[in-house]
C-alpha atoms as a PDB file:
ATOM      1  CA  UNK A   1     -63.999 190.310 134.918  1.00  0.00           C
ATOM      2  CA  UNK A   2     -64.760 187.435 132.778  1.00  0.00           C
ATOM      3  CA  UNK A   3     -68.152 186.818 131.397  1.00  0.00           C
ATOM      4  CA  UNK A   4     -70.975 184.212 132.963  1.00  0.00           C
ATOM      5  CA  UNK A   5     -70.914 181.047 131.654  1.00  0.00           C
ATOM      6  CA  UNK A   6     -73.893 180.824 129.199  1.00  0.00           C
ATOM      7  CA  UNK A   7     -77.234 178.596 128.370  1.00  0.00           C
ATOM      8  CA  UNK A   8     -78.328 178.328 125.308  1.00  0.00           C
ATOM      9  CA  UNK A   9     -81.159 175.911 123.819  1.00  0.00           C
ATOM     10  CA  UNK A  10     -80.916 174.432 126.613  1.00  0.00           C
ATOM     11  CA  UNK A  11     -77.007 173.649 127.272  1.00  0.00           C
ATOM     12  CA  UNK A  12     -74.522 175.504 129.280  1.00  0.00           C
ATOM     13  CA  UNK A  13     -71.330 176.656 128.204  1.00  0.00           C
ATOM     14  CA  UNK A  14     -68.702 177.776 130.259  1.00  0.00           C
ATOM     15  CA  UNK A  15     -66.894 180.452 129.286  1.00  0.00           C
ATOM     16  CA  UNK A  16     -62.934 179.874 129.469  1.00  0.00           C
ATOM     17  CA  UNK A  17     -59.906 182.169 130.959  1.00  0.00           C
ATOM     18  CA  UNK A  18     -58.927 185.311 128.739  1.00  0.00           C
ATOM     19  CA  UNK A  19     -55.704 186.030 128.581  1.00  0.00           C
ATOM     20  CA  UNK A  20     -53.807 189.548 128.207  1.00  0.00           C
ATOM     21  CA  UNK A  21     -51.065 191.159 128.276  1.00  0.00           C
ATOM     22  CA  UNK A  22     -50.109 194.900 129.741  1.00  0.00           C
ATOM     23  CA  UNK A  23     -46.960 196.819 128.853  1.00  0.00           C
ATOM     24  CA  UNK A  24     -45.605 200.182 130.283  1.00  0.00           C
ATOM     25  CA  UNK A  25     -42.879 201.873 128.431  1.00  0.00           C
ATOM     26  CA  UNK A  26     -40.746 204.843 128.636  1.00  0.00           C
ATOM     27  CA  UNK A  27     -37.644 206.679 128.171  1.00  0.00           C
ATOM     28  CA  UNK A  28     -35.088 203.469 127.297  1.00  0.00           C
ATOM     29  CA  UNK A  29     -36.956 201.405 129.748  1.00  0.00           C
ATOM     30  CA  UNK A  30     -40.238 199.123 128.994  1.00  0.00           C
ATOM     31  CA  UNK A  31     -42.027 196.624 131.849  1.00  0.00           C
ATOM     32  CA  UNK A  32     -44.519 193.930 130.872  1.00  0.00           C
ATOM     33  CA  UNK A  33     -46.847 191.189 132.090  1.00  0.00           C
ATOM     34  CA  UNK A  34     -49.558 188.563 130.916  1.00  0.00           C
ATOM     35  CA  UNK A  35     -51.549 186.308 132.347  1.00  0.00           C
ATOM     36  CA  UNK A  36     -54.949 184.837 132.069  1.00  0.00           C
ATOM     37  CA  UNK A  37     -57.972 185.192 134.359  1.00  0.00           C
ATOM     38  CA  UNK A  38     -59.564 182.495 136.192  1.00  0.00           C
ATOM     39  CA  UNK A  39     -62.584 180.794 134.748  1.00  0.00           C
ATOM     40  CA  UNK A  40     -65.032 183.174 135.509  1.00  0.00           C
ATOM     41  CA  UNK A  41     -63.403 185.458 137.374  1.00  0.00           C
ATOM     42  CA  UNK A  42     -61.518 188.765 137.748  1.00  0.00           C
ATOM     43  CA  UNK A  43     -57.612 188.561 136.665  1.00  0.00           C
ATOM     44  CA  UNK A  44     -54.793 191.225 137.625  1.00  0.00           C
ATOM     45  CA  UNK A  45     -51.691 192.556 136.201  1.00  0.00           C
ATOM     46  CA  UNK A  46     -49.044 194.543 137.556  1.00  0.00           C
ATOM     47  CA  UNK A  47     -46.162 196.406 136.094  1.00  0.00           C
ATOM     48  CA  UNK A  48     -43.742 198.677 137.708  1.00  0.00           C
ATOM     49  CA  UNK A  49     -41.900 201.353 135.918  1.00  0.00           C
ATOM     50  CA  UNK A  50     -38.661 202.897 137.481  1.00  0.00           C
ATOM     51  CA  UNK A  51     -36.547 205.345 135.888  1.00  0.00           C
ATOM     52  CA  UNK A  52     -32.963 206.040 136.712  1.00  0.00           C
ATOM     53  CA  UNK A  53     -32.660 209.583 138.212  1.00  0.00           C
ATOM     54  CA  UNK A  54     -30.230 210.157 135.529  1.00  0.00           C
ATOM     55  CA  UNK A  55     -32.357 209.708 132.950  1.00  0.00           C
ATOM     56  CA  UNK A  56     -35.004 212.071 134.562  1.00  0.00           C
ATOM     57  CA  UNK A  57     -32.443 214.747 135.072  1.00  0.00           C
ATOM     58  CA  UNK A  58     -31.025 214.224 131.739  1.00  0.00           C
ATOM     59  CA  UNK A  59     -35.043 214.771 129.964  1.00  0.00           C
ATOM     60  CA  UNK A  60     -35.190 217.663 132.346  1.00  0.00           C
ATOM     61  CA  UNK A  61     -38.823 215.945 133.963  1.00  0.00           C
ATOM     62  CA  UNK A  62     -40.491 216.066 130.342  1.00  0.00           C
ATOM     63  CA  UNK A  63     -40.657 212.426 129.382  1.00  0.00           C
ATOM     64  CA  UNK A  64     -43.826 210.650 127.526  1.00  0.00           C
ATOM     65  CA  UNK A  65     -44.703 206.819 129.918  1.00  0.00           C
ATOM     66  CA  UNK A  66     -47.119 204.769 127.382  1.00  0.00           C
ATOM     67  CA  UNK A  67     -49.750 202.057 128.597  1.00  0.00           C
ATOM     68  CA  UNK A  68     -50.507 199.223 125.948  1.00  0.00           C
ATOM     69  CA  UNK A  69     -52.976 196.289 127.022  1.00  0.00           C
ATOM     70  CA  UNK A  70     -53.622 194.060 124.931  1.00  0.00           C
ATOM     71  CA  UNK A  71     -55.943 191.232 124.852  1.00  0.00           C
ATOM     72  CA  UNK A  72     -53.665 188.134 123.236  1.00  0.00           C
ATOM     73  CA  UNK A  73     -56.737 185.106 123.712  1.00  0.00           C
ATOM     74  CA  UNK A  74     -60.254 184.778 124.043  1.00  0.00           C
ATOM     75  CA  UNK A  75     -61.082 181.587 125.658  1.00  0.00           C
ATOM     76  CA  UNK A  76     -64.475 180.712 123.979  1.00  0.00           C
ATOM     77  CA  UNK A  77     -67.265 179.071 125.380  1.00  0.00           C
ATOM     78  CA  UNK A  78     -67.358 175.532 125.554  1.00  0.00           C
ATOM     79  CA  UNK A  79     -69.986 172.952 125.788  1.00  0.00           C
ATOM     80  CA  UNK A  80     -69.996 170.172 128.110  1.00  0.00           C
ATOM     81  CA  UNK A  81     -68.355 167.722 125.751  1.00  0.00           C
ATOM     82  CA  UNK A  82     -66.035 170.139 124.942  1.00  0.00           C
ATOM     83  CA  UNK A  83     -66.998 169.768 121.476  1.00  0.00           C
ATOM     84  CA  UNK A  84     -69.009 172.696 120.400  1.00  0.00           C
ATOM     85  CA  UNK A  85     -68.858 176.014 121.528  1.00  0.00           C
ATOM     86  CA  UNK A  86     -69.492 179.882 121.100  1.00  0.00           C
ATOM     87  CA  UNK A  87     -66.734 182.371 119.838  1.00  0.00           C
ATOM     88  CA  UNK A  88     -66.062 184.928 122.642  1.00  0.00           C
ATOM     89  CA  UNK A  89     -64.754 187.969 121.226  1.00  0.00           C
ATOM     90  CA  UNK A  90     -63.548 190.675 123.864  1.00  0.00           C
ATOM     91  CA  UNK A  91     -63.351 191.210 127.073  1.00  0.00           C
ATOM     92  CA  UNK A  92     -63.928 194.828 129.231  1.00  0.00           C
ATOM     93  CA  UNK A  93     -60.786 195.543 131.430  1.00  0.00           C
ATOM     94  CA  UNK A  94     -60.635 198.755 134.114  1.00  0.00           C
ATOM     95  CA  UNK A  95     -57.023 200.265 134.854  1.00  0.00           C
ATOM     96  CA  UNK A  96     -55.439 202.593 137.415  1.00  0.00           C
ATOM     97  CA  UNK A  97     -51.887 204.181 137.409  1.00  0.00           C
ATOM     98  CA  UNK A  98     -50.346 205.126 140.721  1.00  0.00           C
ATOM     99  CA  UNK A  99     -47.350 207.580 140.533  1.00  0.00           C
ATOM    100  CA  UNK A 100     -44.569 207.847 142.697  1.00  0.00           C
ATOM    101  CA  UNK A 101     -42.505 211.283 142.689  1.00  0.00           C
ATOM    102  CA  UNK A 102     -39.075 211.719 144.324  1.00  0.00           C
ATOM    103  CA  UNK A 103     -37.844 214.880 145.622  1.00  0.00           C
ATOM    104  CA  UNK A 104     -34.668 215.381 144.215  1.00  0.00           C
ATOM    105  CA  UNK A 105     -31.804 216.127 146.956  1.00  0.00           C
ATOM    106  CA  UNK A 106     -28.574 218.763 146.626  1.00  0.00           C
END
């Protein structure tokens, strides 16, 4: 969720998109996405991950998948003129993993 815009001495500044990326990666394969929030509200990325059954039988089930989110921009918080402005340095994010497993036939 992006932050509230802000008022300070008086002013409000509105506090623009963030934008990040996700990446899930595994054996030989890797899936990404990025994209920024709207202003002042919640943003979502989705990545699927499929591995050839293969390459599952071949790594006997024992095979490390790594998540990497990173957050690429910070849109800051700009004034009304879009002149002056405060730096916005991070954003919170939540994640969830769903995980399919196939039953493997013969």
């Amino acid at each position: 969720m992006d932050e509230s815009d802000i008022r300070r001495l008086g002013r409000t500044y509105q506090n623009q998109p963030d934008t990040m990326e996700v990446e899930l990666s595994g054996p030989n394969v890797t899936a990404r996405d990025s994209g920024e929030n709207p202003r002042g509200g919640e943003g979502r990325l989705e990545v699927t991950l499929t591995l050839e059954d293969l390459t599952i039988q071949e790594l006997e089930g024992n095979y490390t998948v790594q998540l990497t989110v990173t957050l690429t921009d910070c849109g800051p918080y700009v004034g009304r003129l879009g002149m002056f402005g405060y730096v916005d340095d991070g954003n919170a994010f939540t994640y969830s993993l769903e995980v399919t497993y196939l039953e493997v036939k013969g």
